[in-house]
Protein backbone atom coordinates (compact mmCIF):
# COMPACT_ATOMS: atom_id res chain seq x y z
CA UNK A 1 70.89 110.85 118.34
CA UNK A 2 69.08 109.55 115.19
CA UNK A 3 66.46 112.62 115.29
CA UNK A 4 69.85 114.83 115.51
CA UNK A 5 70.83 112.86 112.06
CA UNK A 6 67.82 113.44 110.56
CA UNK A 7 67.79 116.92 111.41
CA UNK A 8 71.25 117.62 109.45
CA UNK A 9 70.29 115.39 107.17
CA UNK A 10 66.76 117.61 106.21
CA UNK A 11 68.95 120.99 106.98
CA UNK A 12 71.45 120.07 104.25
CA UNK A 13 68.08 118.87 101.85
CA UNK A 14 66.96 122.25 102.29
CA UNK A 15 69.86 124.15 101.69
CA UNK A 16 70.71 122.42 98.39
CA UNK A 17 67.01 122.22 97.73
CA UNK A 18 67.18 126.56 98.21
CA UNK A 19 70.44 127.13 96.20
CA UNK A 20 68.27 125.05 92.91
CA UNK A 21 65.15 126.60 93.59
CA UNK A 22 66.89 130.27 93.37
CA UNK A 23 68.61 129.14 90.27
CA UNK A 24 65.68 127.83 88.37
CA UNK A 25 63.46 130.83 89.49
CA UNK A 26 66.30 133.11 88.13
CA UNK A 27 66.37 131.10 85.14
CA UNK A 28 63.28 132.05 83.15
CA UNK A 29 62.98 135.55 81.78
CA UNK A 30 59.16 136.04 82.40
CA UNK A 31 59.35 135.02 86.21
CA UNK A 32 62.64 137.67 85.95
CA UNK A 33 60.71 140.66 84.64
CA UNK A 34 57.38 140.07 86.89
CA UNK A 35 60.32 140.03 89.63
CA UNK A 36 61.60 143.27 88.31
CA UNK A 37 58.11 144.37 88.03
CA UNK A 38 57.49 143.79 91.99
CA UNK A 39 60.60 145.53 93.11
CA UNK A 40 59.67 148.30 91.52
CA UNK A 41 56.60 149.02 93.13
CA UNK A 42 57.87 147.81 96.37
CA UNK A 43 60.05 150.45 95.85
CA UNK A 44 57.18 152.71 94.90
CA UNK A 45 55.67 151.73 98.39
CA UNK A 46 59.01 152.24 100.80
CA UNK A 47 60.18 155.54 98.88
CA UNK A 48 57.25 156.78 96.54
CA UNK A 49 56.11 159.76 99.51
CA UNK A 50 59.99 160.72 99.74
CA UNK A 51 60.32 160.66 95.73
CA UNK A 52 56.82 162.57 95.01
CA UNK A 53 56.81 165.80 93.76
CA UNK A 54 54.13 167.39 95.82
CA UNK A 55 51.84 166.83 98.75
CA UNK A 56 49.15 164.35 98.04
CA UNK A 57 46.16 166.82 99.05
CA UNK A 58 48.01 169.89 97.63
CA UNK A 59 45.81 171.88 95.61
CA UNK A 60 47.36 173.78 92.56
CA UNK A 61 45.92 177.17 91.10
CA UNK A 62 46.10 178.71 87.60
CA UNK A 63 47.45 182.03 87.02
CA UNK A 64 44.05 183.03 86.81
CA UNK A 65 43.62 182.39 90.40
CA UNK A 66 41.17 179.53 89.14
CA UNK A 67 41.81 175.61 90.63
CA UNK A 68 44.20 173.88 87.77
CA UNK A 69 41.65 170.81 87.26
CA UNK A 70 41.55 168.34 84.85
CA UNK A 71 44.92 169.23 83.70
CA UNK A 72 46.71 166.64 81.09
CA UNK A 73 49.87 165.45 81.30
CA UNK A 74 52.49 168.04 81.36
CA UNK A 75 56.13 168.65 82.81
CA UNK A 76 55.19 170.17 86.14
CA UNK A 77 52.11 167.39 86.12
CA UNK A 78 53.63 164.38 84.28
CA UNK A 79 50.48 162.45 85.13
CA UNK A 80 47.88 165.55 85.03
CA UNK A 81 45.52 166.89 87.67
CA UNK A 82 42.43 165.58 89.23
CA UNK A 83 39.13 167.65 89.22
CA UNK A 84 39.89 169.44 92.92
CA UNK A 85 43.86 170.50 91.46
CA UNK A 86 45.87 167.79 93.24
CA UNK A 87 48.59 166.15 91.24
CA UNK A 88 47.85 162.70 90.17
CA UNK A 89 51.67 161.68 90.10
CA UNK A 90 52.19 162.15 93.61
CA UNK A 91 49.04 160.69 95.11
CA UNK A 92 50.29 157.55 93.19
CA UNK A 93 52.95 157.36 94.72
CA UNK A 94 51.58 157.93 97.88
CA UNK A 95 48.90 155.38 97.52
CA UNK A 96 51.63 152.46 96.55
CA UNK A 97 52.20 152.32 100.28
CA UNK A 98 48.92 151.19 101.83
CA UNK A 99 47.90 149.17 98.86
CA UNK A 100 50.37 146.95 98.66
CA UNK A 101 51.01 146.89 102.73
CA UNK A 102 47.30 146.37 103.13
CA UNK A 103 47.76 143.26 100.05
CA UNK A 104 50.59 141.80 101.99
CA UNK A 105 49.23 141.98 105.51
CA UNK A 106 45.98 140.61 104.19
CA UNK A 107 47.65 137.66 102.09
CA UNK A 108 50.10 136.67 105.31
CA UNK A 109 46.77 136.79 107.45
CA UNK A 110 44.58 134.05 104.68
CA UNK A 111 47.64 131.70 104.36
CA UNK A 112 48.37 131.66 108.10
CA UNK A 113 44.85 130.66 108.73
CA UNK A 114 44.45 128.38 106.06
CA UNK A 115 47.83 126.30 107.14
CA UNK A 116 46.80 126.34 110.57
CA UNK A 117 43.13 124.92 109.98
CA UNK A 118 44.28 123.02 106.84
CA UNK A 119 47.64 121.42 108.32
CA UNK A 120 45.61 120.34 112.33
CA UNK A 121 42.92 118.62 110.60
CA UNK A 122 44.97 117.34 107.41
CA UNK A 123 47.32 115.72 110.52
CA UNK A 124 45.57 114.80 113.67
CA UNK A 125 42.15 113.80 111.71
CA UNK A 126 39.69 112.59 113.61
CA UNK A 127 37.41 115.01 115.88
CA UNK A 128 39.91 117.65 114.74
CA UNK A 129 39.45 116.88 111.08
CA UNK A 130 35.72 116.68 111.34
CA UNK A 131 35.53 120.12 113.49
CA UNK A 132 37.52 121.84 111.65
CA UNK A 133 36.13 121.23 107.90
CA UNK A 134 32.24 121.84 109.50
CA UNK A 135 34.07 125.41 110.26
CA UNK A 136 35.32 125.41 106.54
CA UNK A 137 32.07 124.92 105.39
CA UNK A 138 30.77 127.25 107.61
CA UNK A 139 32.86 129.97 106.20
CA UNK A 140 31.94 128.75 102.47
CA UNK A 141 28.35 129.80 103.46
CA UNK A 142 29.24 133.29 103.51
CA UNK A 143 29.22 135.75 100.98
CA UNK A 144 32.51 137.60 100.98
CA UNK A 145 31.79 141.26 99.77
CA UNK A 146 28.31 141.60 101.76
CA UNK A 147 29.90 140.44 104.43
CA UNK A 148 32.66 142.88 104.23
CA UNK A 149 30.42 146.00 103.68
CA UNK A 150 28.02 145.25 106.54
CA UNK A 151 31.43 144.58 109.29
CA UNK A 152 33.28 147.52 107.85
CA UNK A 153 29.77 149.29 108.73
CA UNK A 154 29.64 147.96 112.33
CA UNK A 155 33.68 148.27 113.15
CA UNK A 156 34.08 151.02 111.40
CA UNK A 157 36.33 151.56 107.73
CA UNK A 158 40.13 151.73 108.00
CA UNK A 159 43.17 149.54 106.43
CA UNK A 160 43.08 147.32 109.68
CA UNK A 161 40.06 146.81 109.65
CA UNK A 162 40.07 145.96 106.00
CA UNK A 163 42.89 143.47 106.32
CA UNK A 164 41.38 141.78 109.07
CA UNK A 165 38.18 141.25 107.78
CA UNK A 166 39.36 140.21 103.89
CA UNK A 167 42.00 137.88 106.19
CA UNK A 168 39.38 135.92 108.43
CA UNK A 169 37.12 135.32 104.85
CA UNK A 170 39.42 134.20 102.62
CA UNK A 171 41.44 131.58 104.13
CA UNK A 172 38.53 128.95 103.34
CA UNK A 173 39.83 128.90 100.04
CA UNK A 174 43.05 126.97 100.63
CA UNK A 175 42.19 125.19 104.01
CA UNK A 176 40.79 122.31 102.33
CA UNK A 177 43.74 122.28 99.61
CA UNK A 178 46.59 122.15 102.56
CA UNK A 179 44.58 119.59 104.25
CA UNK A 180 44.43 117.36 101.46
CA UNK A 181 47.97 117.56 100.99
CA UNK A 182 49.14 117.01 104.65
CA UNK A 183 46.76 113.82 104.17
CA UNK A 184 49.14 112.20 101.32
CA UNK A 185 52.44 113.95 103.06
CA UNK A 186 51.60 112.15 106.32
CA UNK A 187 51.54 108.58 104.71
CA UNK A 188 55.22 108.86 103.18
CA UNK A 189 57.76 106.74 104.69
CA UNK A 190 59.96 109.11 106.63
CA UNK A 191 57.02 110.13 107.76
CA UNK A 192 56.11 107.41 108.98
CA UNK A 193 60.09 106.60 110.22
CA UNK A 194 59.93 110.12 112.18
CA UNK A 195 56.64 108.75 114.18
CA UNK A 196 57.79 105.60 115.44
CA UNK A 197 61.00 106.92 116.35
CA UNK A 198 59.16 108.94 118.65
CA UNK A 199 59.55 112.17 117.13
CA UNK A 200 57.36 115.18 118.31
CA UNK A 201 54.22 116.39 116.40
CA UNK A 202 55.70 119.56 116.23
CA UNK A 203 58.73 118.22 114.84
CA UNK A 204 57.11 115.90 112.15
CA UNK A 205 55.11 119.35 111.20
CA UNK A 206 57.97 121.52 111.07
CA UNK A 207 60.54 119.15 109.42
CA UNK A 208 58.79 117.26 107.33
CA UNK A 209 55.23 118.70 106.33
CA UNK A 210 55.45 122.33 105.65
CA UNK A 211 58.59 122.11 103.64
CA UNK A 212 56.49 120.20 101.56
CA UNK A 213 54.04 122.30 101.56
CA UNK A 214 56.62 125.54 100.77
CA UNK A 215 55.50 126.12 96.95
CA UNK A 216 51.68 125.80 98.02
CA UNK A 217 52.26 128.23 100.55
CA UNK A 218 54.10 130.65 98.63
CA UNK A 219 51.06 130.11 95.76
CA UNK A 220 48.05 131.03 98.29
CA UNK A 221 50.00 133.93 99.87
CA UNK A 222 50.60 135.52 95.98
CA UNK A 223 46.48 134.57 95.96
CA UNK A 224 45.77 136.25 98.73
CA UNK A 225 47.95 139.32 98.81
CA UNK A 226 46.35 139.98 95.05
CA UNK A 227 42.68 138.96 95.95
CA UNK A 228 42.65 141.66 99.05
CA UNK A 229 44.43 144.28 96.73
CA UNK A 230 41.51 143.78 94.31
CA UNK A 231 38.82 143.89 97.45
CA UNK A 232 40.32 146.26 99.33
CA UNK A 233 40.05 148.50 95.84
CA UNK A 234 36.77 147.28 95.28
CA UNK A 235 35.42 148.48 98.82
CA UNK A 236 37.23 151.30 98.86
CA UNK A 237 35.13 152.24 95.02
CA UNK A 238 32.54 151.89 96.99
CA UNK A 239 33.08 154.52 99.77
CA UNK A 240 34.22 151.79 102.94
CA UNK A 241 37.50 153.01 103.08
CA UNK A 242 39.38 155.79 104.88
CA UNK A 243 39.16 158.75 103.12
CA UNK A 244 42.66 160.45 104.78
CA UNK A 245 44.59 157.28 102.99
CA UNK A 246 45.31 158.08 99.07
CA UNK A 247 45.32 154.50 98.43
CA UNK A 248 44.95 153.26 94.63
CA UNK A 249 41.39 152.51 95.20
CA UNK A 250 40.06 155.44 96.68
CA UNK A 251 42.10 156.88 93.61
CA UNK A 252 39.57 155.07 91.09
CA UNK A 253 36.59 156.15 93.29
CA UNK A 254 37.15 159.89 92.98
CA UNK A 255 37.56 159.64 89.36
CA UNK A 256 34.63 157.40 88.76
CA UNK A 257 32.47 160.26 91.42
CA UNK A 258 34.15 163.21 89.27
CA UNK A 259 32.18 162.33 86.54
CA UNK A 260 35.64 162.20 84.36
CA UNK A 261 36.36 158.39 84.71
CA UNK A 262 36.65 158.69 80.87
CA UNK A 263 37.53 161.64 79.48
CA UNK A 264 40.40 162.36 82.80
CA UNK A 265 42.13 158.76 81.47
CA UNK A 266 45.72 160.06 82.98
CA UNK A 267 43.60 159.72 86.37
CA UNK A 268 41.42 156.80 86.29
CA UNK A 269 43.89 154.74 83.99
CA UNK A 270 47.12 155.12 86.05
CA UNK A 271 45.66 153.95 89.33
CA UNK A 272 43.54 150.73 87.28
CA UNK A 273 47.21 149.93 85.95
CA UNK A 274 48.83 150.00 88.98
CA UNK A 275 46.45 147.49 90.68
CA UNK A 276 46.09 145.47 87.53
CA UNK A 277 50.24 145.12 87.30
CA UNK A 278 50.61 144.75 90.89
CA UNK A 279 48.25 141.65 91.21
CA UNK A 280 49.73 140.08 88.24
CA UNK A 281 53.10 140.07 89.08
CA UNK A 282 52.36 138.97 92.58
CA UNK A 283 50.50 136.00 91.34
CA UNK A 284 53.01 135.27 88.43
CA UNK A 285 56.13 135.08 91.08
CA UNK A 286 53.45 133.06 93.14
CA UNK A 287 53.04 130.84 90.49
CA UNK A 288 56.55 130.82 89.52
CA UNK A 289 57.97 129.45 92.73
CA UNK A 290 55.10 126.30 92.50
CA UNK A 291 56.55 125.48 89.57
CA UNK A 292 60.26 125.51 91.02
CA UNK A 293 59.22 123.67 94.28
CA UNK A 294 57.75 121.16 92.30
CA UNK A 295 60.41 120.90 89.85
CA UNK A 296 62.86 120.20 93.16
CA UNK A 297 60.02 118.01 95.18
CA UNK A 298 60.17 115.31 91.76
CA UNK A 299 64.11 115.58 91.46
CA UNK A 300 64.95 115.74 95.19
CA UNK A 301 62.32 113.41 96.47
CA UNK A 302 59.75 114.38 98.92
């Protein structure tokens, strides 16, 4: 009966605590436009291969029966051509999709590791705590792009595989954050009320310590989701990525391998943009919703 009162009590603390946290996210302009900025290449991703002009591998020809390479922008090529003919318009929009699906997947995958590891030993301590953070610094001990190359080499390249192996790497970089948190979180007094009224572990963790632990959460996800854009890109430059996915990075490879990285800007730039704008509005909402949790967390009470 007095859990049951609790439990109304923290669903009606998180409802009101929801309604201000949507109005003081909405209420800044910047965190609006990087918003905007997000939706539209989430759009990009969902719709860009319905919306694109032409096939992503479709080659176009000059009248003079010669491939139309290295064409600048123009009307039937608003973003020009690459060096084998293909229009650089639609393989952006074709490689929005994987990108940012591969960013997502990959960011969900670090911050569900991290919480699990970080929240266990942050709340049972003990063996658990000590196991767990030799782990951590396990993981700390390896190098995170060498690492990559030589597992993509053994398992093969593909976005899967990418997302899996960015997913189990990164997460050592907020495991030790949520654990320190779940350490102060676990001291407060309702808390502490919750245990001795006999309340389940599970309970305690999913009333009381990752709603306080929503902003952080939301932070290291935005973190993630941009850090495996970026290394998915970067290994894809590289050459471990699959070639039959027009994904932004493989997009910056076959410029840089043209030989035209500089003088073909329309097709280098564009796809160094799109990363660049993606990660930064991902991390600005990321960092955006921190702010708002914590603005709630000191007016609410934790």
């Amino acid at each position: 009966m007095i859990l049951s009162s609790i439990s109304r009590i923290t669903d009606h603390y998180l409802l009101r605590n929801l309604r201000s946290s949507l109005r003081l996210y909405l209420s800044d302009r910047l965190t609006v436009a990087f918003l905007l900025g997000f939706l539209f290449v989430l759009f990009l991703a969902l719709f860009g291969p319905s919306i694109a002009p032409y096939q992503p591998d479709e080659i176009f020809f000059a009248e003079s029966g010669g491939v139309l390479e290295l064409q600048p922008p123009s009307v039937e090529h608003p973003l020009g051509t690459t060096s084998r003919g293909q229009d650089v318009f639609s393989r952006l929009l074709y490689g929005a999709r994987p990108t940012l699906f591969t960013g997502l997947l990959g960011g969900a995958l670090v911050v569900t590791i991290g919480v699990a590891i970080g929240v266990s030993a942050g709340y049972y301590g003990g063996r658990v705590d000590d196991i767990l953070m030799r782990v951590t610094d396990f993981a700390f001990g390896i190098p995170l792009i060498p690492t990559a190359i030589v597992l993509a080499a053994y398992f093969g390249v593909g976005t899967w595989t990418t997302i899996l192996i960015i997913g189990c790497l990164l997460w050592r970089n907020n495991a030790r954050v949520f654990r320190s948190q779940v350490l102060q979180i676990r001291e407060r007094e309702h808390v502490r009320a919750a245990q001795m009224l006999g309340a389940s572990d599970r309970y305690i963790i999913t009333r009381h310590i990752l709603p306080n632990l929503g902003g952080m959460i939301v932070l290291f996800f935005s973190l993630g989701t941009g850090l495996t854009i970026i290394i998915s890109a970067s290994l894809a430059f590289i050459g471990f990525a699959d070639l039959g996915v027009p994904s932004w990075g493989l997009m910056l490879r076959n410029a840089y391998n043209s030989g035209y990285i500089a003088s073909a800007w329309w097709w280098s730039f564009t796809s160094g943009f799109a990363i660049s704008l993606t990660v930064l509005c991902i991390f600005m909402l990321g960092r955006g919703y921190e702010r708002v949790h914590e603005t709630n967390v000191s007016e609410f009470g934790g």
